[in-house]
Protein backbone atom coordinates (compact mmCIF):
# COMPACT_ATOMS: atom_id res chain seq x y z
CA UNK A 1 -3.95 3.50 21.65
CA UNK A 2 -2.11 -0.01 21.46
CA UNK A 3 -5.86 -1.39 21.41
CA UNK A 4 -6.26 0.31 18.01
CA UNK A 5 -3.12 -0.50 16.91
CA UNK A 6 -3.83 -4.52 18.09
CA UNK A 7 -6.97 -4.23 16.10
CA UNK A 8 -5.61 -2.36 13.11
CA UNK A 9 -3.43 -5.60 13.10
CA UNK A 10 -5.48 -8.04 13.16
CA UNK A 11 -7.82 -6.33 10.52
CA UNK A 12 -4.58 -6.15 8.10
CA UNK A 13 -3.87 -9.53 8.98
CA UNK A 14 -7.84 -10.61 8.24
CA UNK A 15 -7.89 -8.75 5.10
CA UNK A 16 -4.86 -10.25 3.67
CA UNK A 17 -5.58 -13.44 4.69
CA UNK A 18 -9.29 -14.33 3.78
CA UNK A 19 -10.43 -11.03 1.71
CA UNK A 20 -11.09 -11.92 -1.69
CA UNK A 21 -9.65 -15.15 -1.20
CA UNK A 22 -9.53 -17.05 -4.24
CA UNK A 23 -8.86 -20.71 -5.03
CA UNK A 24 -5.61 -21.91 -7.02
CA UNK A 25 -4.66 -25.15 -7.81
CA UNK A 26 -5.02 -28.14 -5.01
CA UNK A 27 -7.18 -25.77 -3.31
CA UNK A 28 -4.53 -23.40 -2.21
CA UNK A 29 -5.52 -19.41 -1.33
CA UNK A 30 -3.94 -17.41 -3.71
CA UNK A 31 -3.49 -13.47 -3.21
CA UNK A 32 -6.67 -11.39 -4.98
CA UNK A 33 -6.33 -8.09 -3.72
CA UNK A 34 -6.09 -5.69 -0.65
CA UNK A 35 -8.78 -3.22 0.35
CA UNK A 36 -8.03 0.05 1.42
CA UNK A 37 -10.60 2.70 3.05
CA UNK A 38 -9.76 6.41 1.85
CA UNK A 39 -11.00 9.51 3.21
CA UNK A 40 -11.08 11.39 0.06
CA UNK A 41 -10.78 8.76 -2.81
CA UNK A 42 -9.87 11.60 -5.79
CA UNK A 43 -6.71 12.40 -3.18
CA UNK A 44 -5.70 8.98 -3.45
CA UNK A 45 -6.94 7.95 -6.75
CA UNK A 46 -4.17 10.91 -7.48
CA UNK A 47 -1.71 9.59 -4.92
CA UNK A 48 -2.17 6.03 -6.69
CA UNK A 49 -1.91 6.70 -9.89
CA UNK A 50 0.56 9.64 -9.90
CA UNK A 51 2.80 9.35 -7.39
CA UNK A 52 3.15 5.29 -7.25
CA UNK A 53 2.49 4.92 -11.14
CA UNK A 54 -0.58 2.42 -10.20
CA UNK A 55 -3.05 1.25 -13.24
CA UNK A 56 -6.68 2.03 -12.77
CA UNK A 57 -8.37 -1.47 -13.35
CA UNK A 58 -12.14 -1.99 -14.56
CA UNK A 59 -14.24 -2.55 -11.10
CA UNK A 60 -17.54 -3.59 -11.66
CA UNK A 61 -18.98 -0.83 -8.86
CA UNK A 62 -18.99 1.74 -11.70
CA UNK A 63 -19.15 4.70 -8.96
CA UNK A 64 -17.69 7.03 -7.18
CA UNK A 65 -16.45 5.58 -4.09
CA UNK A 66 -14.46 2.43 -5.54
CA UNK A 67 -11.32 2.57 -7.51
CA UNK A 68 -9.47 -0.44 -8.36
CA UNK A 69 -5.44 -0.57 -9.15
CA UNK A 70 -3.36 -3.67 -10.80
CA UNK A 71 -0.62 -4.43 -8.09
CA UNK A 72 0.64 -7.40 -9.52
CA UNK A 73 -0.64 -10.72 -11.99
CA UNK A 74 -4.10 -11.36 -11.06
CA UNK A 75 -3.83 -8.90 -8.12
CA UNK A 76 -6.02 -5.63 -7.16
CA UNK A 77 -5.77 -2.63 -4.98
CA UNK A 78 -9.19 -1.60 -3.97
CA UNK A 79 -9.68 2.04 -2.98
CA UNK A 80 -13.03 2.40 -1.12
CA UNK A 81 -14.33 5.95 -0.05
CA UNK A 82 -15.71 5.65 2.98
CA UNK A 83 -16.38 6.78 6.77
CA UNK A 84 -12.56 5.54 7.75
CA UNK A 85 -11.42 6.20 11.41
CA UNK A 86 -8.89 8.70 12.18
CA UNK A 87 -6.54 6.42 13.05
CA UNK A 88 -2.46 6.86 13.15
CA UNK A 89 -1.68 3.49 11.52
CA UNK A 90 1.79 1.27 12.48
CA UNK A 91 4.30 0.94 9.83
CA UNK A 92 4.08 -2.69 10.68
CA UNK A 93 1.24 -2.69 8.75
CA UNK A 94 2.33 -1.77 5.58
CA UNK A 95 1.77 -2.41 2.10
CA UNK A 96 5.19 -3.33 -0.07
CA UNK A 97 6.32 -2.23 -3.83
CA UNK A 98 9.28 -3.22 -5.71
CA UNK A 99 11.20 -1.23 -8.36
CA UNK A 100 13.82 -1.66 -10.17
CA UNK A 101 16.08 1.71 -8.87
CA UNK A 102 15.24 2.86 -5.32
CA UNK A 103 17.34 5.90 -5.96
CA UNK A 104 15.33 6.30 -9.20
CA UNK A 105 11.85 6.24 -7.34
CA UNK A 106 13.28 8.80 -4.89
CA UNK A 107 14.10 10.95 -7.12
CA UNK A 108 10.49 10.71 -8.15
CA UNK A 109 8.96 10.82 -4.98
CA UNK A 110 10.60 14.22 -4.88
CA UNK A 111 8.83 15.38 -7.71
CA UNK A 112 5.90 15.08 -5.67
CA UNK A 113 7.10 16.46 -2.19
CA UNK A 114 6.68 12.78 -0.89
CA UNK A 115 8.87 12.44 2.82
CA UNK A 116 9.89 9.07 3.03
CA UNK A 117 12.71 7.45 5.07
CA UNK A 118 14.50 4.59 6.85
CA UNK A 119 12.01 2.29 9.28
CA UNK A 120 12.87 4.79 12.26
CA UNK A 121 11.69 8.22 10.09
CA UNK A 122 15.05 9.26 9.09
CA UNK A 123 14.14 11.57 6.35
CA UNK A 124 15.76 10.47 3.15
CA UNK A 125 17.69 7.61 4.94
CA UNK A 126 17.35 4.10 3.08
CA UNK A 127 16.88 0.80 5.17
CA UNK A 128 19.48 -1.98 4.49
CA UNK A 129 17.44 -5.61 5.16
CA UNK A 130 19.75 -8.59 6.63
CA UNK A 131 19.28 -9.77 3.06
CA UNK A 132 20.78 -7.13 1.06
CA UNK A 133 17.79 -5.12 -0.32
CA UNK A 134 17.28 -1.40 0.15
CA UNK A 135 14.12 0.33 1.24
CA UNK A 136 12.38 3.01 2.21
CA UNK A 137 8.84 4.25 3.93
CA UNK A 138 6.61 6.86 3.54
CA UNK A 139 2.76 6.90 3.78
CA UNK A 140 -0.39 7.85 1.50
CA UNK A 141 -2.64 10.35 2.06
CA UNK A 142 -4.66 8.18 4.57
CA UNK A 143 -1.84 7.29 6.61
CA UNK A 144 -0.95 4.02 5.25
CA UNK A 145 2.46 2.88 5.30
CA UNK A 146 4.11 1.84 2.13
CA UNK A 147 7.38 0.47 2.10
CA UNK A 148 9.07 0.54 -1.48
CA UNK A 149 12.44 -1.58 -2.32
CA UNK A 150 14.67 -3.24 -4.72
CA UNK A 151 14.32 -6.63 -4.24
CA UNK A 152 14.32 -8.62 -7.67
């Protein structure tokens, strides 16, 4: 298991690094976007959109395994439908959102029956980082990790 997890790593670490690198000024990589592979991409299309307010953003696949989300200026989500391993994935490797309330997003992740928690899985227990900012985890319906906080 801590072979997968090694390599789950290093993929993460691969993907953000060189995947859809693009070049910014003085030749510097700039972030483009993160690709994700999803079991069942109308599940988390739904997850994406609904429960972490995501945009849909033109792809140019036009099909039904892609689905492309704005995550930040000049940054994409890609969803990709595909034969994913059954993996249970670290919450090292996570993917991070801020907001503006963490008790407001909470709240909203109620709505939806989301469990979330501190970094150790205490259900409905924020983190407090050395630096001041509150988060919390929870995962998507692949098993991602997703940490969401307040930092400004």
């Amino acid at each position: 298991m801590k072979k997968t997890n090694l390599l789950n790593l290093a993929l993460l670490l691969f993907a953000l690094t060189f995947s859809g690198i693009c070049y910014g000024q003085g030749n510097k990589p700039t972030m483009n976007h993160v690709a994700i592979c999803a079991h069942d991409l109308k599940t988390s299309v739904a997850f994406y959109s609904d429960v972490m307010e995501l945009t849909k953003i033109p792809n140019p696949f036009h099909d039904t395994v892609h689905q492309w989300f704005a995550i930040g200026p000049n940054n994409a989500l890609h969803v990709i439908q595909a034969g994913c391993p059954t993996v249970a994935h670290d919450i090292n490797n996570h993917l991070c959102f801020s907001v503006p309330s963490i008790e407001e997003f909470m709240k909203h992740l109620d709505k939806f029956n989301i469990k979330y928690g501190d970094w150790n899985g205490t259900y409905k227990k924020t983190q407090l980082r050395a630096d001041g900012v509150i988060q919390i985890y929870f995962q998507d319906p692949d098993g991602y990790w997703i940490e969401v906080n307040n930092a400004k």
